[in-house]
C-alpha atoms as a PDB file:
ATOM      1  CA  UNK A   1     -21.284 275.351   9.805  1.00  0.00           C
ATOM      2  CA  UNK A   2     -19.253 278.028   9.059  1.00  0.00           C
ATOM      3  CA  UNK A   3     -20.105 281.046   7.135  1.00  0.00           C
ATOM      4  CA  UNK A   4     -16.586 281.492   4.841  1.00  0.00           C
ATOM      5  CA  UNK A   5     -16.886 280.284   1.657  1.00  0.00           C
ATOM      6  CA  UNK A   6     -15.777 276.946  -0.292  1.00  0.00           C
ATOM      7  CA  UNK A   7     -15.697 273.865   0.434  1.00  0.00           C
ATOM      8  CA  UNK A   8     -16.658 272.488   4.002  1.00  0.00           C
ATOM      9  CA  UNK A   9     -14.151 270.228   6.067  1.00  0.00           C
ATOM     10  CA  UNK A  10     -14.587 269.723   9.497  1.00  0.00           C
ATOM     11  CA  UNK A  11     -10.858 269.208  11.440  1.00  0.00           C
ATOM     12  CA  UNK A  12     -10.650 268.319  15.472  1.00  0.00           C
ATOM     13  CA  UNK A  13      -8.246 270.687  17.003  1.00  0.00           C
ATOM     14  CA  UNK A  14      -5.405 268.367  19.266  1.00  0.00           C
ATOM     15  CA  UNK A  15      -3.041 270.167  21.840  1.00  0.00           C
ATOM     16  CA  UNK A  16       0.005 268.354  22.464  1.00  0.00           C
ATOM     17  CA  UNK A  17       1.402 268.057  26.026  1.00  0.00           C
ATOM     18  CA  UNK A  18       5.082 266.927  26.550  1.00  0.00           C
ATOM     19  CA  UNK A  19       5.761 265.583  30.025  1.00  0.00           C
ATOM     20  CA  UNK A  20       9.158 262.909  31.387  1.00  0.00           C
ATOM     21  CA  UNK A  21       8.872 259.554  32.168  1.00  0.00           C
ATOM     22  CA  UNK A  22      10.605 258.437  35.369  1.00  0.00           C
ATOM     23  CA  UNK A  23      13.585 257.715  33.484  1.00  0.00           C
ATOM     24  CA  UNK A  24      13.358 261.121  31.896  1.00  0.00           C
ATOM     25  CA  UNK A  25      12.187 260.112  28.176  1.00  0.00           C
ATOM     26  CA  UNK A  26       9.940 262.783  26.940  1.00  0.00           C
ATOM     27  CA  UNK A  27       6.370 261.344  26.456  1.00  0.00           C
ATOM     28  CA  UNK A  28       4.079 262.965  24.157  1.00  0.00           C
ATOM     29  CA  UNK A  29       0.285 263.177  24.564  1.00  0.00           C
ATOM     30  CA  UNK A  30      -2.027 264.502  22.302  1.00  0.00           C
ATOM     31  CA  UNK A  31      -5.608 265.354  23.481  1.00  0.00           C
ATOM     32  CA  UNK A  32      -8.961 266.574  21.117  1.00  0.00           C
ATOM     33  CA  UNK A  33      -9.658 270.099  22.165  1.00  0.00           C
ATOM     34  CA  UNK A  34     -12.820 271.090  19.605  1.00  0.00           C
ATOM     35  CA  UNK A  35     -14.043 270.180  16.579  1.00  0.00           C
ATOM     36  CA  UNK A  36     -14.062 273.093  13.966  1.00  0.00           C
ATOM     37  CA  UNK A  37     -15.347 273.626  11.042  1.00  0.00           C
ATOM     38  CA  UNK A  38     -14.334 275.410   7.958  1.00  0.00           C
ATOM     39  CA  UNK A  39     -13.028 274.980   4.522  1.00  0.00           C
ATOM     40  CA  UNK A  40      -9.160 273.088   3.457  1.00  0.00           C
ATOM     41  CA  UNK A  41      -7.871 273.943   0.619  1.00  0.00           C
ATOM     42  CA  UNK A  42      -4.528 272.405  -0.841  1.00  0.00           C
ATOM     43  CA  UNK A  43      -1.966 274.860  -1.961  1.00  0.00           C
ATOM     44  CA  UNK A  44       0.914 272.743  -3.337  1.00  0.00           C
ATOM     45  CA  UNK A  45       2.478 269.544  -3.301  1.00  0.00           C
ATOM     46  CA  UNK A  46       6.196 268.488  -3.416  1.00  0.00           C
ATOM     47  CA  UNK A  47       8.553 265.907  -3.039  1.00  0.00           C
ATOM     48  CA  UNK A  48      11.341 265.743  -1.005  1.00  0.00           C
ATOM     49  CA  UNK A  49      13.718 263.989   1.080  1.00  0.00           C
ATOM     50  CA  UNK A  50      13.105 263.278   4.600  1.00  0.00           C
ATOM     51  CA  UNK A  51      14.366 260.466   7.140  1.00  0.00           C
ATOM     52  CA  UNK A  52      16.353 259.010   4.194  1.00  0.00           C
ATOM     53  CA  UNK A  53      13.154 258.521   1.995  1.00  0.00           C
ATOM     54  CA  UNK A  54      11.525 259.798  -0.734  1.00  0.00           C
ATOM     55  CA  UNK A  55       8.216 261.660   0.477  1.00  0.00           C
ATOM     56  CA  UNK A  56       5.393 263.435  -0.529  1.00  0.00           C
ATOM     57  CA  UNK A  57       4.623 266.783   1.485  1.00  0.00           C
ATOM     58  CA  UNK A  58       1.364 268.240   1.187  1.00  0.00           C
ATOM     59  CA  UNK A  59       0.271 272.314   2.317  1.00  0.00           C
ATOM     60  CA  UNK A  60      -2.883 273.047   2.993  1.00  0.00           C
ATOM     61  CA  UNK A  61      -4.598 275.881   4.274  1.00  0.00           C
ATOM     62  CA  UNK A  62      -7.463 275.767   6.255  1.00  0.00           C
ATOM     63  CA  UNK A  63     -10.099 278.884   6.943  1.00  0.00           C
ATOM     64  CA  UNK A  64     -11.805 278.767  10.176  1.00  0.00           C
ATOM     65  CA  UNK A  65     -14.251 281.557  11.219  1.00  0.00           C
ATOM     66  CA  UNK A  66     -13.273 283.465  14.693  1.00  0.00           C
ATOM     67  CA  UNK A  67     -16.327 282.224  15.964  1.00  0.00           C
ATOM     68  CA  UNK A  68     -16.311 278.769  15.425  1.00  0.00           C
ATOM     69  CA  UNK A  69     -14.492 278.543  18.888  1.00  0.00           C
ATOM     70  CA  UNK A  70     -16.286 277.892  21.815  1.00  0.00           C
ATOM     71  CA  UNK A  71     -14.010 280.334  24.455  1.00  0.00           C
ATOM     72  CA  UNK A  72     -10.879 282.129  24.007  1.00  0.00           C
ATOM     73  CA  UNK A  73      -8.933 279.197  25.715  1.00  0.00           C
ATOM     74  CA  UNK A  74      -9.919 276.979  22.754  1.00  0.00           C
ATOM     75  CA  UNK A  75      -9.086 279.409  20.002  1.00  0.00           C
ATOM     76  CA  UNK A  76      -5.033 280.135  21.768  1.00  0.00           C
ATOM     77  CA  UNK A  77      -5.002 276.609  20.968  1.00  0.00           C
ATOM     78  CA  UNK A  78      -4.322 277.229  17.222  1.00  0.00           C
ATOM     79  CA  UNK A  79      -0.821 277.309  17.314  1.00  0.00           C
ATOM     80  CA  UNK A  80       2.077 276.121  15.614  1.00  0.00           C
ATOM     81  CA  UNK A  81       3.044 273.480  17.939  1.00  0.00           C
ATOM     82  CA  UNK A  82      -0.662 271.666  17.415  1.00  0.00           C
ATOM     83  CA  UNK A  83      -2.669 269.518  14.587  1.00  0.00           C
ATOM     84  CA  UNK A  84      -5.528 270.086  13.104  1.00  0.00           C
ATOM     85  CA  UNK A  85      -6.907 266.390  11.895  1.00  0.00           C
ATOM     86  CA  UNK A  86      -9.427 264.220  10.562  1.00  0.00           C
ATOM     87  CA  UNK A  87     -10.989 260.865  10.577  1.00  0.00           C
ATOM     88  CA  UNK A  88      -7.987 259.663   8.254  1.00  0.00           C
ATOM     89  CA  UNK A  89      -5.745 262.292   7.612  1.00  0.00           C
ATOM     90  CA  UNK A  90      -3.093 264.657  10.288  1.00  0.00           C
ATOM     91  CA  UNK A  91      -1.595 268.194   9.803  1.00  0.00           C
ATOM     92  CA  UNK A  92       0.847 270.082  11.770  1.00  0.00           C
ATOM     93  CA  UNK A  93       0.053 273.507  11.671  1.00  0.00           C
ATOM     94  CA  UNK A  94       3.112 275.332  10.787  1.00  0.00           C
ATOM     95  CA  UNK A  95       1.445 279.027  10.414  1.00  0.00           C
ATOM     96  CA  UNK A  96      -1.551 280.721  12.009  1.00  0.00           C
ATOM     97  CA  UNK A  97      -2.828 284.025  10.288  1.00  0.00           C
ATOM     98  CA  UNK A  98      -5.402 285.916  11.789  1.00  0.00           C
ATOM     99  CA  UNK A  99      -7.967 287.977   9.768  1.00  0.00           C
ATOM    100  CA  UNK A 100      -9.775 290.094  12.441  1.00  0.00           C
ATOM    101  CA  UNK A 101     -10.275 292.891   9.565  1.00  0.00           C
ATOM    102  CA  UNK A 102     -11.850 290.713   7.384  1.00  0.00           C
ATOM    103  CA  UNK A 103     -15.565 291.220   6.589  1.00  0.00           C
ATOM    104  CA  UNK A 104     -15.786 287.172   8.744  1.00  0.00           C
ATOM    105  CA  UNK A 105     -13.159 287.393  10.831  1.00  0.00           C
ATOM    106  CA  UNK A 106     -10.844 284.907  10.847  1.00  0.00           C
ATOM    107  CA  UNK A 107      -8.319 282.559  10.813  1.00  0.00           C
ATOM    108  CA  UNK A 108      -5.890 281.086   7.937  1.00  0.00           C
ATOM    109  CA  UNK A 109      -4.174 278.552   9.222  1.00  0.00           C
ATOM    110  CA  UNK A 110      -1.240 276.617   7.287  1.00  0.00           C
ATOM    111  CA  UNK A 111      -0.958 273.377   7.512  1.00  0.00           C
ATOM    112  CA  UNK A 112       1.736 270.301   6.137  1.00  0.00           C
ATOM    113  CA  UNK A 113       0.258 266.723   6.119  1.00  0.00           C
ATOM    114  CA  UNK A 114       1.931 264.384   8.606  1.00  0.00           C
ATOM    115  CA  UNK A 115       2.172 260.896   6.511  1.00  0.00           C
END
């Protein structure tokens, strides 16, 4: 578990891949990279407009210690184009912030809820 403080949420790490079909339609695949643990905290809510609808948009930011990765591949895999999710719940990570000068290095990533 990690080591940075409050409270504990463990998130899977998914890279997405983008390939063509034969008739050229992009085809997205997601696959689970690692599970990480740290601690997601909600910094505000609002409502807005978005494909014609009312919806809810949630941030979050999530704190994951440096050394929660297993390798250096893994941990490149925190990037912007990625999600972080759980059992029942998905974010997009929109912002990664690294803390290497931090007395546990690591990382704050931002996240928006995908409903």
């Amino acid at each position: 578990m990690s080591l940075l403080p409050g409270p504990k949420t463990t998130l899977t790490l998914y890279e997405l891949t983008t390939t063509n079909s034969a008739s050229m339609t992009p085809i997205d695949t997601w696959t689970a990279i690692q599970t990480l643990d740290g601690s997601l905290q909600p910094l505000s809510a609002d409502e807005s407009m978005e494909y014609n609808k009312e919806t809810l948009i949630a941030n979050f930011k999530f704190i994951v210690a440096t050394s929660c990765f297993i390798n250096a591949t893994n941990e490149g895999k925190l990037v912007s184009k990625n999600q972080l999710r759980s059992a029942t719940r998905t974010f997009d990570i929109i912002f990664n912030g690294a803390r290497p000068e931090a007395m546990i290095p690591h990382y704050s990533v931002i996240l928006k809820e995908v409903t």
